[in-house]
C-alpha atoms as a PDB file:
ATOM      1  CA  UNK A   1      84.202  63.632  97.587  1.00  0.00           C
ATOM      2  CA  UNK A   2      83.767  59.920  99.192  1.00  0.00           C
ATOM      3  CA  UNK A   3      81.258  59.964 101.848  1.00  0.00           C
ATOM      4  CA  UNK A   4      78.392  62.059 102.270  1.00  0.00           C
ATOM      5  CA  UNK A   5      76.350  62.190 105.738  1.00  0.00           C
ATOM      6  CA  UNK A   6      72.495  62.700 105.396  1.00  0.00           C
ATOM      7  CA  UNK A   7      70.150  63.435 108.448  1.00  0.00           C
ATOM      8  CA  UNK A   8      66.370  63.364 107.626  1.00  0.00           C
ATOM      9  CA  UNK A   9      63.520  64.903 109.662  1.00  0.00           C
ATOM     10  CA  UNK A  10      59.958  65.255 108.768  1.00  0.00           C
ATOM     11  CA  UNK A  11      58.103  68.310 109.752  1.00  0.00           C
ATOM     12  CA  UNK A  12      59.920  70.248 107.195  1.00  0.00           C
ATOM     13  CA  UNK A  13      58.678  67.865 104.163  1.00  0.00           C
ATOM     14  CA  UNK A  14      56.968  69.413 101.380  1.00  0.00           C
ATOM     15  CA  UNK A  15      53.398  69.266 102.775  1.00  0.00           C
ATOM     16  CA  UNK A  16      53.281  68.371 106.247  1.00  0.00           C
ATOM     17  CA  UNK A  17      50.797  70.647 108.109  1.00  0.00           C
ATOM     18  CA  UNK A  18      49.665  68.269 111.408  1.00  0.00           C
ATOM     19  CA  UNK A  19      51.327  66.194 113.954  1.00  0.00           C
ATOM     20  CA  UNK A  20      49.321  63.345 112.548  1.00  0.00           C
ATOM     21  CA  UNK A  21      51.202  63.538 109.787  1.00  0.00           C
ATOM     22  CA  UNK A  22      54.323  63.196 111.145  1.00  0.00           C
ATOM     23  CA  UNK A  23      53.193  60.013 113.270  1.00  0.00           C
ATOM     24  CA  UNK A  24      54.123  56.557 112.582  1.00  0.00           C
ATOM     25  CA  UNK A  25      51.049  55.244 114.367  1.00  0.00           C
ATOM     26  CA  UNK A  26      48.794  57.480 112.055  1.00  0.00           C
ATOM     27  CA  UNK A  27      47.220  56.272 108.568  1.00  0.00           C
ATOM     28  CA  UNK A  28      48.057  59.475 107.259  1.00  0.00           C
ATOM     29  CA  UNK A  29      51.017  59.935 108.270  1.00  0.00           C
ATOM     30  CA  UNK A  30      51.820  57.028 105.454  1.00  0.00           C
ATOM     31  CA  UNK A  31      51.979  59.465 102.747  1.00  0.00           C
ATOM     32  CA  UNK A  32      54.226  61.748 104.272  1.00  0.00           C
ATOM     33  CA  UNK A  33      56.846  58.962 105.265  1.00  0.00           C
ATOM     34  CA  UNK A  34      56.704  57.984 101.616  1.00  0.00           C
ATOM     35  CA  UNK A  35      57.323  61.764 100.064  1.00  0.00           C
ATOM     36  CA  UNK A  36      60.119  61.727 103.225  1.00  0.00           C
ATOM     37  CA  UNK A  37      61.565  58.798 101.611  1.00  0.00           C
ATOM     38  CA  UNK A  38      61.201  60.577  98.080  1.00  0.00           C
ATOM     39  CA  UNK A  39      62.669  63.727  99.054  1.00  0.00           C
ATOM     40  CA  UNK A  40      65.701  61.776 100.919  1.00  0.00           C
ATOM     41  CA  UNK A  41      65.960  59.015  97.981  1.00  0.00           C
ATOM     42  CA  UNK A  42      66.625  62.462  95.323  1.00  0.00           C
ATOM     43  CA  UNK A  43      69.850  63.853  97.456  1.00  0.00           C
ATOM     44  CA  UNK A  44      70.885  59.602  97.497  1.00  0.00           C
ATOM     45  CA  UNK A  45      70.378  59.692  93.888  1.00  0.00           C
ATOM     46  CA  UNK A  46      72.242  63.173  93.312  1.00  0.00           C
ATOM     47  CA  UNK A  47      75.495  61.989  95.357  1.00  0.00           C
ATOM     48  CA  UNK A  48      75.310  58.745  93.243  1.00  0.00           C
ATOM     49  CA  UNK A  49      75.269  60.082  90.088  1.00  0.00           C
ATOM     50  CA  UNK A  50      78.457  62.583  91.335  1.00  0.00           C
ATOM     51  CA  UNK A  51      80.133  59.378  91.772  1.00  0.00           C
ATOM     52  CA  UNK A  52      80.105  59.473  95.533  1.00  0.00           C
ATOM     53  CA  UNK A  53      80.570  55.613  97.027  1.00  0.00           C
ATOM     54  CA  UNK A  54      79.352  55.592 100.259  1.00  0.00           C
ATOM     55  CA  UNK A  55      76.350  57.558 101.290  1.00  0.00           C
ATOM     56  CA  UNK A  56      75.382  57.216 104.936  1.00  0.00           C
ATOM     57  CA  UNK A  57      71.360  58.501 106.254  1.00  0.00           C
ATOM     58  CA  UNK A  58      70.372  59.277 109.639  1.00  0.00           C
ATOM     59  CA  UNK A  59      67.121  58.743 109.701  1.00  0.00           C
ATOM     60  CA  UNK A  60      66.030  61.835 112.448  1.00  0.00           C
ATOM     61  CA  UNK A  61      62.406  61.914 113.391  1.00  0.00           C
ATOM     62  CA  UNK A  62      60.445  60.848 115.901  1.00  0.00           C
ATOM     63  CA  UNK A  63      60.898  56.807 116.427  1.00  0.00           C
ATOM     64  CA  UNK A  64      63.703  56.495 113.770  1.00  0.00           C
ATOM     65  CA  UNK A  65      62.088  54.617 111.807  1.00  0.00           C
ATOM     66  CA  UNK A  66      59.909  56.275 109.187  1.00  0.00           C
ATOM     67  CA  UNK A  67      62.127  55.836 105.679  1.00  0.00           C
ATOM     68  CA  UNK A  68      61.652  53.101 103.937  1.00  0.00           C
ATOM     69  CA  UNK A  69      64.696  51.635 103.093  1.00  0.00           C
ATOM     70  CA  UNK A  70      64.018  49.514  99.963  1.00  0.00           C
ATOM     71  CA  UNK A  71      63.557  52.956  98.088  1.00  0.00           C
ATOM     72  CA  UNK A  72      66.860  54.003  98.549  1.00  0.00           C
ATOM     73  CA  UNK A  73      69.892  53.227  96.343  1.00  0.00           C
ATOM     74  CA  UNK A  74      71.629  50.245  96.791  1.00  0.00           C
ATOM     75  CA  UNK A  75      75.027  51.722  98.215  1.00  0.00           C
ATOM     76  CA  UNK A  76      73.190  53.438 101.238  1.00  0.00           C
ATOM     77  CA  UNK A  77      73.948  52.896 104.681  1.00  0.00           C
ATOM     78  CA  UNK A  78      70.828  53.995 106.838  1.00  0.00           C
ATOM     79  CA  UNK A  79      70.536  54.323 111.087  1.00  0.00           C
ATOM     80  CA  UNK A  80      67.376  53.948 111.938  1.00  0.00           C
ATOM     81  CA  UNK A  81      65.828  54.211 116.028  1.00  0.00           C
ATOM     82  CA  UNK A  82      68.457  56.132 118.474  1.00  0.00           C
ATOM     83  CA  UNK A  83      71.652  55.373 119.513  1.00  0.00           C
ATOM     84  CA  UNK A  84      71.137  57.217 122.967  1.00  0.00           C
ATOM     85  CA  UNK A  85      73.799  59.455 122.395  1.00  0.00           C
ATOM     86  CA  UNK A  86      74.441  63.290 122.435  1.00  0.00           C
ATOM     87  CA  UNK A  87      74.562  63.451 118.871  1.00  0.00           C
ATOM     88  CA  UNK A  88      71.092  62.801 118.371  1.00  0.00           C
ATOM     89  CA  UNK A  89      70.053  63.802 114.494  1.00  0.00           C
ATOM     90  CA  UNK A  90      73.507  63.556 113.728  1.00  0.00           C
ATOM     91  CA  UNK A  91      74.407  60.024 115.039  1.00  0.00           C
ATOM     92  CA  UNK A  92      76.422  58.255 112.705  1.00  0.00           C
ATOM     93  CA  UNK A  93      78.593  61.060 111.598  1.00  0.00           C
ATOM     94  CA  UNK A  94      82.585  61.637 112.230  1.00  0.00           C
ATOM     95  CA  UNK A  95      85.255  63.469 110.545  1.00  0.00           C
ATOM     96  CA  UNK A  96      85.792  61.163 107.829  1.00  0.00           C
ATOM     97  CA  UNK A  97      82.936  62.855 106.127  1.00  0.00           C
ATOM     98  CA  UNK A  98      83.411  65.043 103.741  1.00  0.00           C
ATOM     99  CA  UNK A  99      79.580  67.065 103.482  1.00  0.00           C
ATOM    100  CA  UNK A 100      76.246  66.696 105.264  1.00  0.00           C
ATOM    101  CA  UNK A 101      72.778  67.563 103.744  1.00  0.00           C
ATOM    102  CA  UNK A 102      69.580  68.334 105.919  1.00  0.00           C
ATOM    103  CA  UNK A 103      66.452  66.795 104.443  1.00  0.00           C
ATOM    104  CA  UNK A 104      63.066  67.881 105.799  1.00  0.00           C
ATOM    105  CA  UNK A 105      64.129  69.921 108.020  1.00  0.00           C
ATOM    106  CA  UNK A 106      61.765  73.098 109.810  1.00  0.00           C
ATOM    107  CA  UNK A 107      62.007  76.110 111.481  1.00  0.00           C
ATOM    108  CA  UNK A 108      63.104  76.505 115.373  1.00  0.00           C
ATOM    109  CA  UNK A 109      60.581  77.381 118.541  1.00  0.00           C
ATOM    110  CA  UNK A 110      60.125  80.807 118.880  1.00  0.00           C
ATOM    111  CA  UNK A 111      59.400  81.278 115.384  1.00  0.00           C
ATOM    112  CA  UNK A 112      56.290  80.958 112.968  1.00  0.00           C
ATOM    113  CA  UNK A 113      57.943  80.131 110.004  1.00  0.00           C
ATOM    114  CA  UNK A 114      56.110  76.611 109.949  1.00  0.00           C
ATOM    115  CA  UNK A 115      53.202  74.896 111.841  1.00  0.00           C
ATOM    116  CA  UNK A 116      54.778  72.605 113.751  1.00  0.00           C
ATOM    117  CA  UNK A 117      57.759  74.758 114.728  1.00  0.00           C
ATOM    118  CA  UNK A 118      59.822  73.334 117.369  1.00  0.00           C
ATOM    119  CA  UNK A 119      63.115  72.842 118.507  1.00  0.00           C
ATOM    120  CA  UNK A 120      63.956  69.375 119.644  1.00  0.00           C
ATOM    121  CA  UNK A 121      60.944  68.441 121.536  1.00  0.00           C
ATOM    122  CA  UNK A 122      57.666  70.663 122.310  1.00  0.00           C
ATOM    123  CA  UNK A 123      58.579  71.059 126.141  1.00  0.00           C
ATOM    124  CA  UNK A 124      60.188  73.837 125.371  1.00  0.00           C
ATOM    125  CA  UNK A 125      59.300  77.237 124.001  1.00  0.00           C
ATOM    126  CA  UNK A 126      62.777  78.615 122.651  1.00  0.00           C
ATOM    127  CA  UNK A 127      66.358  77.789 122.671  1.00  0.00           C
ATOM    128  CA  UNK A 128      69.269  79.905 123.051  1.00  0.00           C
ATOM    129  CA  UNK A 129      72.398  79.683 121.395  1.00  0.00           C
ATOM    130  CA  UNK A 130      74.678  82.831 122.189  1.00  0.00           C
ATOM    131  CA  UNK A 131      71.833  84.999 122.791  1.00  0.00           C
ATOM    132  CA  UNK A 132      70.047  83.745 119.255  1.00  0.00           C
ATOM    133  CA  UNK A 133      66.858  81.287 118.932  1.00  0.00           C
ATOM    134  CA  UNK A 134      68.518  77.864 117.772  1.00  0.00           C
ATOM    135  CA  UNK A 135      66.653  75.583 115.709  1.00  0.00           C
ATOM    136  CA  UNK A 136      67.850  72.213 115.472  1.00  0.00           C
ATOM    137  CA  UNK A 137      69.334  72.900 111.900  1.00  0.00           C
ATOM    138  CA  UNK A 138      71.982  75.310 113.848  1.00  0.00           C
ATOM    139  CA  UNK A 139      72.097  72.808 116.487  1.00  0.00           C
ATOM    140  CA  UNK A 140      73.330  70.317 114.121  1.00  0.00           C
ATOM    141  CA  UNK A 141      75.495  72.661 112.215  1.00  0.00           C
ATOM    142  CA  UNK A 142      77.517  73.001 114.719  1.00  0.00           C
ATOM    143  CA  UNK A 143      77.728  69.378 115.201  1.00  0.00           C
ATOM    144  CA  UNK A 144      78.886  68.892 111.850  1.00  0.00           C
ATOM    145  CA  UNK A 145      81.651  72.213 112.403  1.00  0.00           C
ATOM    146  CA  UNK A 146      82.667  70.489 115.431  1.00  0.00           C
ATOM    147  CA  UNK A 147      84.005  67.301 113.242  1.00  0.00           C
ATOM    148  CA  UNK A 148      85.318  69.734 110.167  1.00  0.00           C
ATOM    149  CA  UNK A 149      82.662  68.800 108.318  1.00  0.00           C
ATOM    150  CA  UNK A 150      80.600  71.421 105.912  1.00  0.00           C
ATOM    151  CA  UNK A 151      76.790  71.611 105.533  1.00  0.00           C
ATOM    152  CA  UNK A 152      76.475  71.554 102.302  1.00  0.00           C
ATOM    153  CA  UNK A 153      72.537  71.725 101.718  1.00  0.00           C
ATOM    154  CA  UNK A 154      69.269  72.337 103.563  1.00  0.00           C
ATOM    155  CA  UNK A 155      66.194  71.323 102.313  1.00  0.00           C
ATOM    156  CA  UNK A 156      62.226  72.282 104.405  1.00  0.00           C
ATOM    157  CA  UNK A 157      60.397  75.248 105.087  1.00  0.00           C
ATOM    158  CA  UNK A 158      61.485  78.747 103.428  1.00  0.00           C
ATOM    159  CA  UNK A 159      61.327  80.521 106.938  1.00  0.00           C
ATOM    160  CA  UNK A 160      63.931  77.995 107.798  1.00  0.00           C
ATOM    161  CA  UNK A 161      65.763  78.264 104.527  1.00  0.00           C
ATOM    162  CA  UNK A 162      66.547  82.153 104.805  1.00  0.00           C
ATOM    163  CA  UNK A 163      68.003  81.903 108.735  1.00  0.00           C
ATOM    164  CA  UNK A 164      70.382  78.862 106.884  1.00  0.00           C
ATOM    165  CA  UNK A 165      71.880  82.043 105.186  1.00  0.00           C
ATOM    166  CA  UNK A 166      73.203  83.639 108.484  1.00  0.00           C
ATOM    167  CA  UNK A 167      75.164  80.684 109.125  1.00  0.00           C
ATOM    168  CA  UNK A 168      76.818  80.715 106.164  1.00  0.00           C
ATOM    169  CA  UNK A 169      75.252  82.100 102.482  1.00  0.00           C
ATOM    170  CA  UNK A 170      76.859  79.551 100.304  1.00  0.00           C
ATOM    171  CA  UNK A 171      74.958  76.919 102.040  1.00  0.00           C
ATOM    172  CA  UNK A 172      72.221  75.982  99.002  1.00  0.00           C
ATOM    173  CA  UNK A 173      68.393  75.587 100.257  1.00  0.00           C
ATOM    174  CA  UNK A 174      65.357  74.296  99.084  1.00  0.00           C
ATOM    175  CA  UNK A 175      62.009  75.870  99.986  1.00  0.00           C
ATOM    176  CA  UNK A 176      59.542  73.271  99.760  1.00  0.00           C
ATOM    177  CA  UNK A 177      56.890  74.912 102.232  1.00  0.00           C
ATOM    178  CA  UNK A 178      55.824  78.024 104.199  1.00  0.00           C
ATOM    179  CA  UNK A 179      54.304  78.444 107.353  1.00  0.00           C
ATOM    180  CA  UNK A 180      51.358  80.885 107.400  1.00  0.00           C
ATOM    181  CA  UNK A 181      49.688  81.259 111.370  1.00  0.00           C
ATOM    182  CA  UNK A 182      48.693  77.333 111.913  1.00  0.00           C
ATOM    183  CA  UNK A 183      48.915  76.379 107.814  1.00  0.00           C
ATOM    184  CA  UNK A 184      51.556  75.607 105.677  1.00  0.00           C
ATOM    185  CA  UNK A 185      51.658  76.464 102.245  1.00  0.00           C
ATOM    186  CA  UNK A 186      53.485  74.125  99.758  1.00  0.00           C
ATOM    187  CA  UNK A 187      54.331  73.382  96.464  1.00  0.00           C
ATOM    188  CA  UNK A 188      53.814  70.353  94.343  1.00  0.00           C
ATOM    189  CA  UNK A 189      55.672  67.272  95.767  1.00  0.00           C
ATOM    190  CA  UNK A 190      57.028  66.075  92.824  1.00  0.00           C
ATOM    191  CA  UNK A 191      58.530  69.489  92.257  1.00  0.00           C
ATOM    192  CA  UNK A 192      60.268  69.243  95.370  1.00  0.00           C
ATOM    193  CA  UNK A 193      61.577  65.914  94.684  1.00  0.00           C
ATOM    194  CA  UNK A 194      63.294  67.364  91.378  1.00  0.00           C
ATOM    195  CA  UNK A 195      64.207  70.691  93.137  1.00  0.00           C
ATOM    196  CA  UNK A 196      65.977  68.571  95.983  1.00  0.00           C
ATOM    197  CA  UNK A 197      68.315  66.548  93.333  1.00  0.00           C
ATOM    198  CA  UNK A 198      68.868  69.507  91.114  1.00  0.00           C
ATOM    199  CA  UNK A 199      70.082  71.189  94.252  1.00  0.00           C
ATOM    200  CA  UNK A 200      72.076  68.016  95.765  1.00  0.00           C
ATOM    201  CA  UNK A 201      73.855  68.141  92.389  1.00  0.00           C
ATOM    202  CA  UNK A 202      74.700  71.416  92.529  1.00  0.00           C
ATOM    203  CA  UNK A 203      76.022  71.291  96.085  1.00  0.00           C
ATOM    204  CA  UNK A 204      78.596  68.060  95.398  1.00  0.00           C
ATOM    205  CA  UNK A 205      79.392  69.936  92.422  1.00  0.00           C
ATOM    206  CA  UNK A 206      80.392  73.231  94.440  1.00  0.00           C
ATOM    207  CA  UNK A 207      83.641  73.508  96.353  1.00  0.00           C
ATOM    208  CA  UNK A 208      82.505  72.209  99.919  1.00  0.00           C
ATOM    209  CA  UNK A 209      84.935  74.317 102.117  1.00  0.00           C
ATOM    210  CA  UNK A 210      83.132  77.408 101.214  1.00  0.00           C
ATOM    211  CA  UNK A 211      80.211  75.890 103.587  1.00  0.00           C
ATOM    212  CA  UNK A 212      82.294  75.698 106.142  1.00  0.00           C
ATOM    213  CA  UNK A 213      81.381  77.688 109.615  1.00  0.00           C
ATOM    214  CA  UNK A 214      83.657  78.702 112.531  1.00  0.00           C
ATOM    215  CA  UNK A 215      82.295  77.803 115.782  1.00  0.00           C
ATOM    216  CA  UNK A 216      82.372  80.216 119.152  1.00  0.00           C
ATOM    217  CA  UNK A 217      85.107  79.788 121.532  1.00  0.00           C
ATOM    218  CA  UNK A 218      82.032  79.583 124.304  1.00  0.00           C
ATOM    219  CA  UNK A 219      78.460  78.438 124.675  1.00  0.00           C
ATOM    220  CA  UNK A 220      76.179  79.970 126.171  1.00  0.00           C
ATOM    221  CA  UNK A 221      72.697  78.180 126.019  1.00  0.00           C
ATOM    222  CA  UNK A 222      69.198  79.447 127.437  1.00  0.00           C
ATOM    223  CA  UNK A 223      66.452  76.921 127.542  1.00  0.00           C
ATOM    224  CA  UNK A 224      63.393  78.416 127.884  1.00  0.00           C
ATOM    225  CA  UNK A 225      60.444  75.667 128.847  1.00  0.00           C
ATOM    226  CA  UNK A 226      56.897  76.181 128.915  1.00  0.00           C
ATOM    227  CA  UNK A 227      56.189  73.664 132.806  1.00  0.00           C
ATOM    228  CA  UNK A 228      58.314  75.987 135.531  1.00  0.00           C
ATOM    229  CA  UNK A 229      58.693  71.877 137.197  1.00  0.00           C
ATOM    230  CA  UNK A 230      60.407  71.288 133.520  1.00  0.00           C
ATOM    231  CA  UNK A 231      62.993  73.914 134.199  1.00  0.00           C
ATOM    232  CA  UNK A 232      63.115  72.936 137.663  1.00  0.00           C
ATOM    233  CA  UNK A 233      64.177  69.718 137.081  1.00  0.00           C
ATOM    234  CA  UNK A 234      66.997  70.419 134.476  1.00  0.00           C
ATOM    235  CA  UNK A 235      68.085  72.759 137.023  1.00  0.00           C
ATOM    236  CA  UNK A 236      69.881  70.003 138.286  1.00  0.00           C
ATOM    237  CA  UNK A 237      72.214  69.035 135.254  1.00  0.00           C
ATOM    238  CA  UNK A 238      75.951  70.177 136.518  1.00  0.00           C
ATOM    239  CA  UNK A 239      76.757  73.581 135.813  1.00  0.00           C
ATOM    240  CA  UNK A 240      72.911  74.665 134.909  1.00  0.00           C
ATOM    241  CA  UNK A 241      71.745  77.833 136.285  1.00  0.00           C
ATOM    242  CA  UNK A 242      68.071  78.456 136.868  1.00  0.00           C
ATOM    243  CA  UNK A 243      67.599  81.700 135.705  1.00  0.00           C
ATOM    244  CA  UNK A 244      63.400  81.993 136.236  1.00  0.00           C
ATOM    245  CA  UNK A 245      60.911  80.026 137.067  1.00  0.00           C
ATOM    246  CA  UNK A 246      61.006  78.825 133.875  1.00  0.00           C
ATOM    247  CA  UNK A 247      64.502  78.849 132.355  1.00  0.00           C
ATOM    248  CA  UNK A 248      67.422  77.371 132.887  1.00  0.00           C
ATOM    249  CA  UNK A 249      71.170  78.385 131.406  1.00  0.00           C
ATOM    250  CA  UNK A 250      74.344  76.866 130.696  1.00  0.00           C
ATOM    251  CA  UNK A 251      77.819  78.189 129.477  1.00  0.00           C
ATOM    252  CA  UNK A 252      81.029  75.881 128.100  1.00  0.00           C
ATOM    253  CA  UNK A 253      83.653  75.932 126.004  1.00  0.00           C
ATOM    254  CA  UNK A 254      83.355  72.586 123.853  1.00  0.00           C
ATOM    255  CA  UNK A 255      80.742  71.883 121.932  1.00  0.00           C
ATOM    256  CA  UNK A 256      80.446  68.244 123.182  1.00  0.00           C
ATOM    257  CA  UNK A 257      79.566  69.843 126.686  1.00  0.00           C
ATOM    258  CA  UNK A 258      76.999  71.518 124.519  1.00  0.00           C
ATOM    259  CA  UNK A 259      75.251  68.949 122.960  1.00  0.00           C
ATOM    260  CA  UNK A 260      75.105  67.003 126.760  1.00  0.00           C
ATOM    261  CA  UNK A 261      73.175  69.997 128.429  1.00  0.00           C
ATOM    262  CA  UNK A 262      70.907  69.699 125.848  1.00  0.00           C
ATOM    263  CA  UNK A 263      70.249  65.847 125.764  1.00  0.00           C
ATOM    264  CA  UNK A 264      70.001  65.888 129.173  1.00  0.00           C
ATOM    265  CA  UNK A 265      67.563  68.979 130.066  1.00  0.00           C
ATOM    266  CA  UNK A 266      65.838  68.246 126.643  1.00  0.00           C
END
């Protein structure tokens, strides 16, 4: 293996129970940047030590700009703020890749599996993917299948971690948190930091292709939104269907066409 793709959120790292937390604006969101960068720095660290050269992180949350770069090994590439593109978490990536990992990562909308469950953005209540609630982990799954490349580990909240399993059960998790009503229950942050590389390790040593999903021959996406004016206006993306006051659908055949709908109505 030669290149490894990384795409780091927040919400899903060991700890975070508030928005706050998750804010670059907010003191206290300072810790949790710095276990973020911990948590990313120990899957850097694994694909280093498996002799991987290039090692390229998307840093995914909010402004972009939360990692802190200096921590990171020396032969890391990082993206940080947005490129403005459909490929949104997964900016950065192509098929010369041979593996992605998800760091921090959390549970869709619709579910309660952590406190700030969400899917994309909080204007919306649930997303569709062939008649099954996406999170953005699936969303960006798929984004990987679409360029042949194999998700190889998922790291963030266990509720998460178990629905990784229907997409494909040799995909290794880590558990770092569980959502309980508004609370999250964690474990010690150090421990995830060590369970993260041990994992990474594990992963680069494992034969990739067996991560590999098949995507659908069609797409059919259901945005639910929680403003009726929300779905209203993404009503108006080509080929949407308004399909309530306060959902809109979409159907396609490429993936690409996809991953537009939803950066557009999103």
């Amino acid at each position: 293996m030669k290149k490894l793709f990384i795409s780091a959120d927040i919400e899903g790292t060991c700890g975070v129970a508030d928005w706050k937390e998750t804010e670059l604006t907010e003191s206290q969101g300072a810790y949790f940047r710095a276990q973020m960068t911990a948590e990313v720095k120990a899957a850097c660290e694994a694909a280093c030590e498996s002799g991987i050269p290039e090692v390229f992180v998307k840093d995914a949350h909010d402004t972009g700009r939360n990692l802190d770069p200096s921590m990171l090994p020396e032969n890391v590439r990082i993206m940080r703020a947005w490129t403005r593109d459909p490929y949104f978490m997964m900016a950065g990536l192509d098929s010369s890749y041979d593996a992605a990992m998800f760091i921090g990562y959390h549970s869709g909308a619709g579910s309660d599996g952590n406190p700030l469950a969400h899917t994309m953005n909080t204007a919306n209540v649930r997303v569709l993917l062939n008649g099954v609630a996406a999170s953005e982990c699936m969303i960006n799954t798929y984004t990987a299948a679409s360029f042949g490349v194999p998700v190889v580990l998922v790291c963030g909240d266990r509720n998460l971690c178990e629905s990784v399993k229907t997409l494909n059960p040799n995909i290794r998790t880590v558990a770092v948190s569980e959502g309980v009503g508004g609370a999250s229950i964690s474990i010690n942050p150090r421990l995830a930091v060590s369970r993260i590389k041990a994992a990474a390790s594990e992963a680069l040593l494992a034969d990739a292709a067996s991560c590999r999903i098949k995507l659908p021959d069609r797409f059919d996406l259901a945005v639910q939104f929680k403003l009726h004016d929300t779905a209203y206006r993404g009503s108006f993306y080509p080929g949407a269907v308004r399909t309530s006051p306060n959902e809109i659908s979409f159907a396609c055949s490429e993936w690409l066409d996809a991953l537009r709908f939803l950066f557009f109505v999103l």
